[in-house]
PDB file of N, CA and C in Angstrom:
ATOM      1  N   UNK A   1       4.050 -17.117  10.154  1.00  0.00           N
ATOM      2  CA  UNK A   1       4.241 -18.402  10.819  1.00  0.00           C
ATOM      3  C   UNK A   1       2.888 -18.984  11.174  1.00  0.00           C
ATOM      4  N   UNK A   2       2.774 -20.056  11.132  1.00  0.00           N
ATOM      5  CA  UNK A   2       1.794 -20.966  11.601  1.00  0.00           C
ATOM      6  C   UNK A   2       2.044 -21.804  13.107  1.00  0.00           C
ATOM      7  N   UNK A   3       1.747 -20.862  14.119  1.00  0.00           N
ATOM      8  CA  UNK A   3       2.459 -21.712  15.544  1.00  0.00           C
ATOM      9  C   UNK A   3       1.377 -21.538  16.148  1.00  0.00           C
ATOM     10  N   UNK A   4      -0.111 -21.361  15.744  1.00  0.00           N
ATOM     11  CA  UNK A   4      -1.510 -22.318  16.493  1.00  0.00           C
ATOM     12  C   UNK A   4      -1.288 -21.364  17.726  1.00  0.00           C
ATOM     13  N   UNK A   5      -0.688 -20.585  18.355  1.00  0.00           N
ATOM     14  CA  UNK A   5      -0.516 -19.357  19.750  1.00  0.00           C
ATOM     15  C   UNK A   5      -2.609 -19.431  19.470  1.00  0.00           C
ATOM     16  N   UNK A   6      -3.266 -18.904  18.586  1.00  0.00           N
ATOM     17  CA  UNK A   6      -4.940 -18.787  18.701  1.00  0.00           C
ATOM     18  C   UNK A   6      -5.491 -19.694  19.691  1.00  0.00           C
ATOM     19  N   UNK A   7      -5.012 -20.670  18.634  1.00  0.00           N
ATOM     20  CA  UNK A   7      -5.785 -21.968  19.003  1.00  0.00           C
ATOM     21  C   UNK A   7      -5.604 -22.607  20.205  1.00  0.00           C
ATOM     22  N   UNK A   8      -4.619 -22.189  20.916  1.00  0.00           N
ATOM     23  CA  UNK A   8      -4.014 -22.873  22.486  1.00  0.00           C
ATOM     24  C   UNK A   8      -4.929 -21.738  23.272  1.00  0.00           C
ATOM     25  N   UNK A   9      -4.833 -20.550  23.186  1.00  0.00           N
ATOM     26  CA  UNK A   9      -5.709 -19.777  23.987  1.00  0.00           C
ATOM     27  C   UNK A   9      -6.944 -19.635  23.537  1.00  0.00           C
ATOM     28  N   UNK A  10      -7.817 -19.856  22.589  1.00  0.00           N
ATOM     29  CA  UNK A  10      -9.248 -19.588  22.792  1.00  0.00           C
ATOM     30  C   UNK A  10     -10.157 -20.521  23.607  1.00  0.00           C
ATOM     31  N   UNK A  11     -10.762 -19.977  24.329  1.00  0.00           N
ATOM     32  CA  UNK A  11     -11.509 -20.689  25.456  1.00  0.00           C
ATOM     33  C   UNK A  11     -12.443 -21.348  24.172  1.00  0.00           C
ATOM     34  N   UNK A  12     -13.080 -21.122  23.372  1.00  0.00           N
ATOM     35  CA  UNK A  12     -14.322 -21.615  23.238  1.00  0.00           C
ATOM     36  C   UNK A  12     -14.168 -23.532  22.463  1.00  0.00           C
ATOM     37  N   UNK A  13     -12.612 -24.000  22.073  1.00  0.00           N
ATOM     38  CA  UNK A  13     -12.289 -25.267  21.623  1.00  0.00           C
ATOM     39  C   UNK A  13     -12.438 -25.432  22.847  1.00  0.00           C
ATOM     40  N   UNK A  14     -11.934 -25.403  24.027  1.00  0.00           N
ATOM     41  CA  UNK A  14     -12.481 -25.927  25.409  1.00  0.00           C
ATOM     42  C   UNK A  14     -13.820 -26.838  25.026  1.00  0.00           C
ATOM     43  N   UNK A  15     -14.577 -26.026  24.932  1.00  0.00           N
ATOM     44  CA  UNK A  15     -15.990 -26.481  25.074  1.00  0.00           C
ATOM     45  C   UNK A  15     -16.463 -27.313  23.861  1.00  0.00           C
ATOM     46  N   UNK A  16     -16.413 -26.782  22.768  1.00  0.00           N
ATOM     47  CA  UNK A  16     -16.564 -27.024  21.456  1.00  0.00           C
ATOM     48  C   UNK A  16     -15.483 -26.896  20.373  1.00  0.00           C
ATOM     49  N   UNK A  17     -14.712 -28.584  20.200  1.00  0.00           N
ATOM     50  CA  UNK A  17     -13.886 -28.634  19.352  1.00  0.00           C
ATOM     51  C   UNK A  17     -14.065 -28.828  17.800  1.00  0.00           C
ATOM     52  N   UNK A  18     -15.176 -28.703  17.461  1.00  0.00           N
ATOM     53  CA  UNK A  18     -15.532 -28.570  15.752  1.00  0.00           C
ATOM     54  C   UNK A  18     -15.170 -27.344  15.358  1.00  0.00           C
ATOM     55  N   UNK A  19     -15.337 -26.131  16.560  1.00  0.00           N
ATOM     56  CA  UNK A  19     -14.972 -24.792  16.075  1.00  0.00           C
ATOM     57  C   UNK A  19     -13.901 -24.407  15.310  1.00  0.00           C
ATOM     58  N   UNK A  20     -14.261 -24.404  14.324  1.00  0.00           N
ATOM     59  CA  UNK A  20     -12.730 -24.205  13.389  1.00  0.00           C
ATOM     60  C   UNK A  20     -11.613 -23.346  13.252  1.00  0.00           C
ATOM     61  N   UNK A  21     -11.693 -21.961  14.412  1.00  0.00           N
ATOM     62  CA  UNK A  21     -10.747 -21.736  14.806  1.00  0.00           C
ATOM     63  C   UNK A  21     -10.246 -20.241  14.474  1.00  0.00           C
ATOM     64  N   UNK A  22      -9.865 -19.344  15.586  1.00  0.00           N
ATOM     65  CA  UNK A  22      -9.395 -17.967  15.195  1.00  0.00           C
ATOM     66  C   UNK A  22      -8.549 -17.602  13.444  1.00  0.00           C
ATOM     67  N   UNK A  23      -7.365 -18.580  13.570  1.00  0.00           N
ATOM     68  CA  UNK A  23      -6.903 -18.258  12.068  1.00  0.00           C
ATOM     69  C   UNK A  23      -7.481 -18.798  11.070  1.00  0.00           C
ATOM     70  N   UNK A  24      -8.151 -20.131  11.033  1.00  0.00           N
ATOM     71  CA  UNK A  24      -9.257 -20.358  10.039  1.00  0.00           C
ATOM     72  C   UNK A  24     -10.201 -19.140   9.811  1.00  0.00           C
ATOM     73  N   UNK A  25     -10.697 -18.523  10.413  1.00  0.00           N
ATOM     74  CA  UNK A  25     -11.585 -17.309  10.617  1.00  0.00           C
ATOM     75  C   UNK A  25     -11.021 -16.133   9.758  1.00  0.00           C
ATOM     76  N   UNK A  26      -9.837 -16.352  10.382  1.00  0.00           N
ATOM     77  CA  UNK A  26      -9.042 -14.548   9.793  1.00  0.00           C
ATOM     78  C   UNK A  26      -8.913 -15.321   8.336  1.00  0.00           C
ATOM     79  N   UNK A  27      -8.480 -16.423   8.390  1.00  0.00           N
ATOM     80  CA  UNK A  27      -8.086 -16.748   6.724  1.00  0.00           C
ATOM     81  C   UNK A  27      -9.413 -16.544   5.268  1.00  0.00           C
ATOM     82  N   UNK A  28     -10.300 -17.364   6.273  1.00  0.00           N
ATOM     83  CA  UNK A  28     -12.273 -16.337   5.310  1.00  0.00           C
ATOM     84  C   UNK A  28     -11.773 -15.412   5.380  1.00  0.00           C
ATOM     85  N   UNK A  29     -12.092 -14.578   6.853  1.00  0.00           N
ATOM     86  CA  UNK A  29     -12.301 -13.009   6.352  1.00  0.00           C
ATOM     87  C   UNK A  29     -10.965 -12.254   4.848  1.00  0.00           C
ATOM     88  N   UNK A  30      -9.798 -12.813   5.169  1.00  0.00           N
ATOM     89  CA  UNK A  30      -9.127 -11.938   3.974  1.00  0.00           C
ATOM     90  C   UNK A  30      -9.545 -12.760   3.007  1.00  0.00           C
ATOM     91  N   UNK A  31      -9.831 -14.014   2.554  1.00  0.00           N
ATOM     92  CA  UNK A  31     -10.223 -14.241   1.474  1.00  0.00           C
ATOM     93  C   UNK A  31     -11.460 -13.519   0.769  1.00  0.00           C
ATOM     94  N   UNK A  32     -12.777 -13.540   2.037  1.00  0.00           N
ATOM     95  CA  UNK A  32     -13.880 -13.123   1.580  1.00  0.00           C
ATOM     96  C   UNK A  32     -13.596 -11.963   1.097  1.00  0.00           C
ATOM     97  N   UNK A  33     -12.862 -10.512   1.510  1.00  0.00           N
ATOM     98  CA  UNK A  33     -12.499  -9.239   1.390  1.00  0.00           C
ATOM     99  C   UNK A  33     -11.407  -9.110   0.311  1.00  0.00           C
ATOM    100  N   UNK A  34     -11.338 -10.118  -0.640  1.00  0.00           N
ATOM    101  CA  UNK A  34     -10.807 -10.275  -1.352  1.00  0.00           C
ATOM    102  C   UNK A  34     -11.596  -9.593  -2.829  1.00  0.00           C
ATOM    103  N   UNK A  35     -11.220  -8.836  -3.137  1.00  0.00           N
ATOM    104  CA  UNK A  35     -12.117  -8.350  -4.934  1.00  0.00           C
ATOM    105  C   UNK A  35     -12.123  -9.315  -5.752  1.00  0.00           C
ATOM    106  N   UNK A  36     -11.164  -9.828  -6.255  1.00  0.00           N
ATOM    107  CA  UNK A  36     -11.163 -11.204  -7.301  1.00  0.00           C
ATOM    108  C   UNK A  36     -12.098 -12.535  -6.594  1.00  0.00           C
ATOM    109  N   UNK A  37     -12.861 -12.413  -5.260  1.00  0.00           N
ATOM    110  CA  UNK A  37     -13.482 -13.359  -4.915  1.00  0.00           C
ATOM    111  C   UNK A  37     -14.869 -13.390  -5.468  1.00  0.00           C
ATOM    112  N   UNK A  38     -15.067 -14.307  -6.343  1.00  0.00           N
ATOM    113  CA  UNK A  38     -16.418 -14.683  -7.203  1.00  0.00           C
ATOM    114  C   UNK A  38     -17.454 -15.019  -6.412  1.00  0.00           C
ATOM    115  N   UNK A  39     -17.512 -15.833  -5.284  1.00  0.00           N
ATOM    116  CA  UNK A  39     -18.522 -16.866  -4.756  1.00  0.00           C
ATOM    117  C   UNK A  39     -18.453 -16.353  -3.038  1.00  0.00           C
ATOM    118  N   UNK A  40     -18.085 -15.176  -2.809  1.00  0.00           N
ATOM    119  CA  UNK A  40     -18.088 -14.685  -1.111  1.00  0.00           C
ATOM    120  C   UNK A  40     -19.368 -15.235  -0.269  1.00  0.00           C
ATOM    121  N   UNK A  41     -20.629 -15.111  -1.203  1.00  0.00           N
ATOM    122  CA  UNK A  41     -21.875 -15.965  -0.277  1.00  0.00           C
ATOM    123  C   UNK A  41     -21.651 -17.341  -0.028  1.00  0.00           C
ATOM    124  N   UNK A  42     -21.254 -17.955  -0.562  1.00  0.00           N
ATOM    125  CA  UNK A  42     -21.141 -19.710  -0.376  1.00  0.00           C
ATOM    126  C   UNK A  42     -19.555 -19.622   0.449  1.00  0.00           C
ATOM    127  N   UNK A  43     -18.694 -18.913   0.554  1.00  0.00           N
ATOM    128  CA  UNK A  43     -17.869 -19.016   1.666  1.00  0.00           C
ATOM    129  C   UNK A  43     -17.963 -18.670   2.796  1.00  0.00           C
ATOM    130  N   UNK A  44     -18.973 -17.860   2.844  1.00  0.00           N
ATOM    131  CA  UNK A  44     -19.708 -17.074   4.020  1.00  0.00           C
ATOM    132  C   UNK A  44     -20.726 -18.345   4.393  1.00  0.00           C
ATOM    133  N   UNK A  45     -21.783 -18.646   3.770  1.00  0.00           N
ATOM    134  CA  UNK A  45     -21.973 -19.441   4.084  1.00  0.00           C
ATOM    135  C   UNK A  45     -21.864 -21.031   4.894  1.00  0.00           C
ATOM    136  N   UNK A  46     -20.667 -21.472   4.664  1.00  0.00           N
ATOM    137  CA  UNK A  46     -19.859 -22.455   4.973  1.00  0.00           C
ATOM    138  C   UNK A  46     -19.482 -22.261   6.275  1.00  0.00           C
ATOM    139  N   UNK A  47     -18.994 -21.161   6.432  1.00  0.00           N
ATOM    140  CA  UNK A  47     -18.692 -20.556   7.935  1.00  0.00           C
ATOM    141  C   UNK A  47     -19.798 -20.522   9.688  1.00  0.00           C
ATOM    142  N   UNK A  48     -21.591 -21.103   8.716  1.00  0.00           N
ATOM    143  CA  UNK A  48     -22.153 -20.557   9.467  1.00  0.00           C
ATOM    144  C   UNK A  48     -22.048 -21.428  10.825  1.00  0.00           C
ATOM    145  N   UNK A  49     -22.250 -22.218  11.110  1.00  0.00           N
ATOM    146  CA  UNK A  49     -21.872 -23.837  12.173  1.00  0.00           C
ATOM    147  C   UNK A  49     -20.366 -23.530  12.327  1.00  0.00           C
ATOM    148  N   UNK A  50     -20.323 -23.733  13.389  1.00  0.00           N
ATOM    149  CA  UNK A  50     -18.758 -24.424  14.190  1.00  0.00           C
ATOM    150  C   UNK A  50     -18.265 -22.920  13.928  1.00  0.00           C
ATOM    151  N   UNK A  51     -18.668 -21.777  13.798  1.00  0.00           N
ATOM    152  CA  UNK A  51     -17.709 -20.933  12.852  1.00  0.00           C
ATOM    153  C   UNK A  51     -18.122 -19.483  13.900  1.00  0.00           C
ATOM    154  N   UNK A  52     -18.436 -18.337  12.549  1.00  0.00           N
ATOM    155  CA  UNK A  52     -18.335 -16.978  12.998  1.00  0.00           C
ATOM    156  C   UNK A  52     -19.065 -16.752  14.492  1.00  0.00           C
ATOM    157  N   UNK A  53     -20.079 -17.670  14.471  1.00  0.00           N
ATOM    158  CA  UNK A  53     -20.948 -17.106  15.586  1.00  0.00           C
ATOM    159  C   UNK A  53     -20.637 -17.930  17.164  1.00  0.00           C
ATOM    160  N   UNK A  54     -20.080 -18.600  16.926  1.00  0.00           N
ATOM    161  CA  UNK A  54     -19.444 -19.614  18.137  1.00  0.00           C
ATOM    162  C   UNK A  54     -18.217 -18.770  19.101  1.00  0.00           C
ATOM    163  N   UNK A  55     -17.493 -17.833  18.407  1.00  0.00           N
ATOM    164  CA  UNK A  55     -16.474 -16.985  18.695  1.00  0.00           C
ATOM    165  C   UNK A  55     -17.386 -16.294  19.732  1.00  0.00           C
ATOM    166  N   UNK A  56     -16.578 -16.094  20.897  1.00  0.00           N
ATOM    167  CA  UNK A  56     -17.300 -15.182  22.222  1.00  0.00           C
ATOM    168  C   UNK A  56     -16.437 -13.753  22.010  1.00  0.00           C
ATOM    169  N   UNK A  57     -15.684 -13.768  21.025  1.00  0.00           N
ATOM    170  CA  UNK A  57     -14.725 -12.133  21.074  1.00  0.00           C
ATOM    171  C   UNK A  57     -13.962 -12.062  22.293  1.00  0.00           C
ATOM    172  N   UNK A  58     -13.566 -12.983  22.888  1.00  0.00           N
ATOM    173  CA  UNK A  58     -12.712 -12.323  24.073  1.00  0.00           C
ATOM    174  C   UNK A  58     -11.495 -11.772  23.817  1.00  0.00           C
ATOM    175  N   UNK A  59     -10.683 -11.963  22.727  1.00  0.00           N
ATOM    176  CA  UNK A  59      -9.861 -11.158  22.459  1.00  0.00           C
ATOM    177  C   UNK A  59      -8.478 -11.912  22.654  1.00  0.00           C
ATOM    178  N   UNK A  60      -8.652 -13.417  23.274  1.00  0.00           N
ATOM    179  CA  UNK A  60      -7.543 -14.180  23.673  1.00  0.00           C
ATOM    180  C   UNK A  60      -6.259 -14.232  22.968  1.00  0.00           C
ATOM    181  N   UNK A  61      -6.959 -14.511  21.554  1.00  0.00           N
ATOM    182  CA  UNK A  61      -6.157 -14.779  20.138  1.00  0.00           C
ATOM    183  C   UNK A  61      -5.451 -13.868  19.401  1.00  0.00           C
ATOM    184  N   UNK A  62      -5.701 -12.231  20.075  1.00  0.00           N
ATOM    185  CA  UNK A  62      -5.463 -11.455  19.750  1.00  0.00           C
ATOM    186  C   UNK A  62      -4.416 -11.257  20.351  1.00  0.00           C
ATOM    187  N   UNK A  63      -4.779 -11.335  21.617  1.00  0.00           N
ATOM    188  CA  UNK A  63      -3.436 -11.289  22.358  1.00  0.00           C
ATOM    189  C   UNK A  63      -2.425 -12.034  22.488  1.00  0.00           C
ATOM    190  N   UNK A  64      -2.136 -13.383  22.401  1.00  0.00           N
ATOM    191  CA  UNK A  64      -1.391 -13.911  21.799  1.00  0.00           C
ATOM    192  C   UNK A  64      -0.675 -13.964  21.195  1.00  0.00           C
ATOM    193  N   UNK A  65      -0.932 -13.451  19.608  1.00  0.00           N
ATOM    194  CA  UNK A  65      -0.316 -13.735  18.194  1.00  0.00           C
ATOM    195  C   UNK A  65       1.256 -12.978  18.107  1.00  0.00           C
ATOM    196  N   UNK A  66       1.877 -13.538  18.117  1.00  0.00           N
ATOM    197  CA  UNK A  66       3.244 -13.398  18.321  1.00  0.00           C
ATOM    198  C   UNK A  66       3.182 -12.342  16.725  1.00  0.00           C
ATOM    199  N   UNK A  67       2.855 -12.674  15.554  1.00  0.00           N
ATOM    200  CA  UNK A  67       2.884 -11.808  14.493  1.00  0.00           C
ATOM    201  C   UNK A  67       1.945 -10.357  14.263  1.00  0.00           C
ATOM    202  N   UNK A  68       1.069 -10.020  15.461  1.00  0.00           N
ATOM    203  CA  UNK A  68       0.251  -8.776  15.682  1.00  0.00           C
ATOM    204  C   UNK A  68      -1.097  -8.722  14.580  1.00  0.00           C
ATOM    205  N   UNK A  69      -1.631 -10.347  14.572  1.00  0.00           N
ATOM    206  CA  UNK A  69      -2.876 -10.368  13.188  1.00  0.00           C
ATOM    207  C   UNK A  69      -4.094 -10.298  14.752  1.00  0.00           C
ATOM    208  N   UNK A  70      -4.644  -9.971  14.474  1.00  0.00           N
ATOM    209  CA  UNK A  70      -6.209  -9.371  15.040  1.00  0.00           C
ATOM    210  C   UNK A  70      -7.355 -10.320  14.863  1.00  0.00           C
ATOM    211  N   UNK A  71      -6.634 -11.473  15.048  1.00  0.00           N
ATOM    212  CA  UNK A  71      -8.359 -12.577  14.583  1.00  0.00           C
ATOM    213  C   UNK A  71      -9.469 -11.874  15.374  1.00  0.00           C
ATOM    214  N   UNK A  72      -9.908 -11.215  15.717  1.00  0.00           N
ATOM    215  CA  UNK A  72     -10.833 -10.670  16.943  1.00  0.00           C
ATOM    216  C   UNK A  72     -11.719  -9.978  15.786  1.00  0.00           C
ATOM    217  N   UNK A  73     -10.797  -9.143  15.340  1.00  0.00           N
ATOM    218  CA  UNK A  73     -11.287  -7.883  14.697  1.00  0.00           C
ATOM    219  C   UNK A  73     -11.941  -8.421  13.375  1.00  0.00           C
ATOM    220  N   UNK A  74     -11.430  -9.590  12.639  1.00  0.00           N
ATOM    221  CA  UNK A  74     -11.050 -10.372  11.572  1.00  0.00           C
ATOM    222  C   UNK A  74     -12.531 -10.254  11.503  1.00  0.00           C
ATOM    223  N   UNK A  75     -12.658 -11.368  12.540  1.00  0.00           N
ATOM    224  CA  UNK A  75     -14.211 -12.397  12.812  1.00  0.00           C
ATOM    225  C   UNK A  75     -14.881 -11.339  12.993  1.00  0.00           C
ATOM    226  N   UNK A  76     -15.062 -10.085  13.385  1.00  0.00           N
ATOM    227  CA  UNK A  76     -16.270  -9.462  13.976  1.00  0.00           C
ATOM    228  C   UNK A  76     -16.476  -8.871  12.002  1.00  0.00           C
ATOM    229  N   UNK A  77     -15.625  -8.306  11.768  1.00  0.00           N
ATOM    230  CA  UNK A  77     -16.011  -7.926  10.178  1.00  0.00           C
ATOM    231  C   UNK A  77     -16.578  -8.819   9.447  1.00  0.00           C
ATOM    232  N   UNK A  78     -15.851 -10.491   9.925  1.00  0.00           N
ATOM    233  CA  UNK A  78     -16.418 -11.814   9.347  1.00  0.00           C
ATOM    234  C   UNK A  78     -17.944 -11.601   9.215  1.00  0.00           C
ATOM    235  N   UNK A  79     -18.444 -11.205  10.783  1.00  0.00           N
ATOM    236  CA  UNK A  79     -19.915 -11.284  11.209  1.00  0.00           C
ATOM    237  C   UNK A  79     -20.266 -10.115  10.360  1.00  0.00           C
ATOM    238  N   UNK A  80     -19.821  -9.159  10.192  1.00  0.00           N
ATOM    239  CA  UNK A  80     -20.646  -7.651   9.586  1.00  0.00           C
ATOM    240  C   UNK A  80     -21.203  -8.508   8.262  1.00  0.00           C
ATOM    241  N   UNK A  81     -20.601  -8.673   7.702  1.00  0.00           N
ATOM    242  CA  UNK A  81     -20.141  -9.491   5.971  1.00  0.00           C
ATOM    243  C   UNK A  81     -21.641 -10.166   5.930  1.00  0.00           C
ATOM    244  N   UNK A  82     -21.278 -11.435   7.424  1.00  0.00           N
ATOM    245  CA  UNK A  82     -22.667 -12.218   7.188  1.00  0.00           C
ATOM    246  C   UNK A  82     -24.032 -11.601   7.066  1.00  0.00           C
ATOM    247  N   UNK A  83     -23.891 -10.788   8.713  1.00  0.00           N
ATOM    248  CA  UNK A  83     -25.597 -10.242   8.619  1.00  0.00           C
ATOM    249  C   UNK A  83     -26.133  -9.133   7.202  1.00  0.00           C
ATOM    250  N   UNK A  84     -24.784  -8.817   6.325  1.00  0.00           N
ATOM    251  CA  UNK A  84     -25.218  -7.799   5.106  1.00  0.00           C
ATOM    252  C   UNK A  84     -25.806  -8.853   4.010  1.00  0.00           C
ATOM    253  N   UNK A  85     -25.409  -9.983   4.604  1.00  0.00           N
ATOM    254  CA  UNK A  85     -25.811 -11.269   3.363  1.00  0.00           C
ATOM    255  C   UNK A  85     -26.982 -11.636   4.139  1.00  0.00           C
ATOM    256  N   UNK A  86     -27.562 -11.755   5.429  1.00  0.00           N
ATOM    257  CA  UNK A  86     -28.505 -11.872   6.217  1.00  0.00           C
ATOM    258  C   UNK A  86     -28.522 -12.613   6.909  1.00  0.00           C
ATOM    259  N   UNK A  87     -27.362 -13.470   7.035  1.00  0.00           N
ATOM    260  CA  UNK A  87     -27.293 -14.294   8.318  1.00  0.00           C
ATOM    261  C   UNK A  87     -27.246 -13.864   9.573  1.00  0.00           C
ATOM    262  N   UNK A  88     -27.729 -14.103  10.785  1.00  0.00           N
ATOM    263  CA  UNK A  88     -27.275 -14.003  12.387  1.00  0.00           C
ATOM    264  C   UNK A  88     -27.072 -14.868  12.825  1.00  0.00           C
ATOM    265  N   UNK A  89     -26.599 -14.504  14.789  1.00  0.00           N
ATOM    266  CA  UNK A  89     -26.332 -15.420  15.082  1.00  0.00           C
ATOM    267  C   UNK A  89     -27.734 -15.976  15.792  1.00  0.00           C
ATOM    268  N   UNK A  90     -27.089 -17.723  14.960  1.00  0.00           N
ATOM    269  CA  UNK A  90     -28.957 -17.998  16.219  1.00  0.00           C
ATOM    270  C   UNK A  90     -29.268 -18.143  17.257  1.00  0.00           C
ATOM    271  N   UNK A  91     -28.144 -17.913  18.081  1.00  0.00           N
ATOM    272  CA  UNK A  91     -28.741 -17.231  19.535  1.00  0.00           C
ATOM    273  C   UNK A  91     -29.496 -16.078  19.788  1.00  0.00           C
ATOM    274  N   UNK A  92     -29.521 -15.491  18.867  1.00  0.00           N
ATOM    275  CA  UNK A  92     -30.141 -14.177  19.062  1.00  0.00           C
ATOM    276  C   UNK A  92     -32.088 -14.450  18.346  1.00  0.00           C
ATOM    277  N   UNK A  93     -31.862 -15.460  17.852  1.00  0.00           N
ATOM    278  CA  UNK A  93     -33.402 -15.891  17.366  1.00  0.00           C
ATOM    279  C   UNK A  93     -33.960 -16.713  18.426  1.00  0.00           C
ATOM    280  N   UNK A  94     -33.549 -16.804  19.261  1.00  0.00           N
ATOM    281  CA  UNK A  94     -33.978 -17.876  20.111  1.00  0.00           C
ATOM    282  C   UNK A  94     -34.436 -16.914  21.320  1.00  0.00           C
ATOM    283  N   UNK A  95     -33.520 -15.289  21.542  1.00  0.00           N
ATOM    284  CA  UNK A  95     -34.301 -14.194  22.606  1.00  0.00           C
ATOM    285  C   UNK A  95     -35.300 -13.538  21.502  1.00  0.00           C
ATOM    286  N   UNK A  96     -37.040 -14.399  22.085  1.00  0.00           N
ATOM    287  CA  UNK A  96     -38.117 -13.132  22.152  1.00  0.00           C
ATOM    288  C   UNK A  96     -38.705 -12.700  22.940  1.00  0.00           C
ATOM    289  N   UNK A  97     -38.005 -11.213  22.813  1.00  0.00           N
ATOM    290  CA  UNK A  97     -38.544 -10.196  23.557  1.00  0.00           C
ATOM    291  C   UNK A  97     -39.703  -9.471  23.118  1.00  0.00           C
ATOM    292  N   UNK A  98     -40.632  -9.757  22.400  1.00  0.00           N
ATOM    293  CA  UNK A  98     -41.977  -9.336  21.377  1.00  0.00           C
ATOM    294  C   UNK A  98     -42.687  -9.378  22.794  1.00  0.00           C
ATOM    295  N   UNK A  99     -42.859 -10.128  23.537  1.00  0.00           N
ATOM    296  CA  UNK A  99     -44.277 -10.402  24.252  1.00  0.00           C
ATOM    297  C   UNK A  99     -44.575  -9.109  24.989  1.00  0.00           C
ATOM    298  N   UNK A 100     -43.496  -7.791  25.192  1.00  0.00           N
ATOM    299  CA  UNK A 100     -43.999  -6.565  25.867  1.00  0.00           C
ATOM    300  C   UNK A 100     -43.026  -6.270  26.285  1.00  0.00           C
ATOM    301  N   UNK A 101     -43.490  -5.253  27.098  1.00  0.00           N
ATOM    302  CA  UNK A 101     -41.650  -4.429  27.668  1.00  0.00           C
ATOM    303  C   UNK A 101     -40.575  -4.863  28.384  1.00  0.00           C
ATOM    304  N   UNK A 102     -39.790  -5.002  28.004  1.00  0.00           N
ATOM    305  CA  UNK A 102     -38.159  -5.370  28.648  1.00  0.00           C
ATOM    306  C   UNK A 102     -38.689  -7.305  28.291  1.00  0.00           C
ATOM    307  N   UNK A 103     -39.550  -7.691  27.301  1.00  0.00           N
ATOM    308  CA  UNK A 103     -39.562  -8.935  27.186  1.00  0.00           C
ATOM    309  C   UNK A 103     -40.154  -9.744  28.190  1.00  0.00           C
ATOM    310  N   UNK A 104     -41.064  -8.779  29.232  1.00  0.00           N
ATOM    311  CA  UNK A 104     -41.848  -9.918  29.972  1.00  0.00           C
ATOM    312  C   UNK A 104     -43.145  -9.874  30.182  1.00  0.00           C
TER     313      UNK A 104
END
């Protein structure tokens, strides 16, 4: 079924409605994890804005889903997928901690 239960509970459309959304998410990840999928970098890709890294994991969507699908789990494999292709998230480029210990 398609009854959007994700999309009513994830906090993060609150804030940011371009985010395209827990089952959009799970729907990449089984596509990407798909063997017959030719082009997994350019779908991975596509994902990077509004997408994998915007997800805070709270687990909302998970709990929810009246049919027991795991967008939580989906998206975090989503993310494994990316950083093996070399993407992160760019929040994490934006903490440098280089300048010395514990970053100060």
């Amino acid at each position: 079924i398609l009854c959007d239960s994700c999309y009513s509970a994830c906090p993060v459309l609150a804030v940011n409605p371009d985010f395209i959304g827990p089952f959009a998410l799970t729907r990449v990840y089984r596509y990407t994890s798909d063997a017959r999928e030719s082009d997994m970098a350019t779908t991975i890709a596509n994902v990077q804005s509004n997408g994998i890294w915007d997800c805070t994991l709270c687990g909302e969507c998970t709990a929810v889903c009246p049919q027991g699908i795991d967008p939580k789990m989906d998206i975090n494999m989503l993310r494994g997928t990316a950083a093996k292709l070399g993407y992160m998230d760019p929040n994490f480029q934006a903490m440098d901690f280089s300048g010395g210990f514990g970053g100060f």
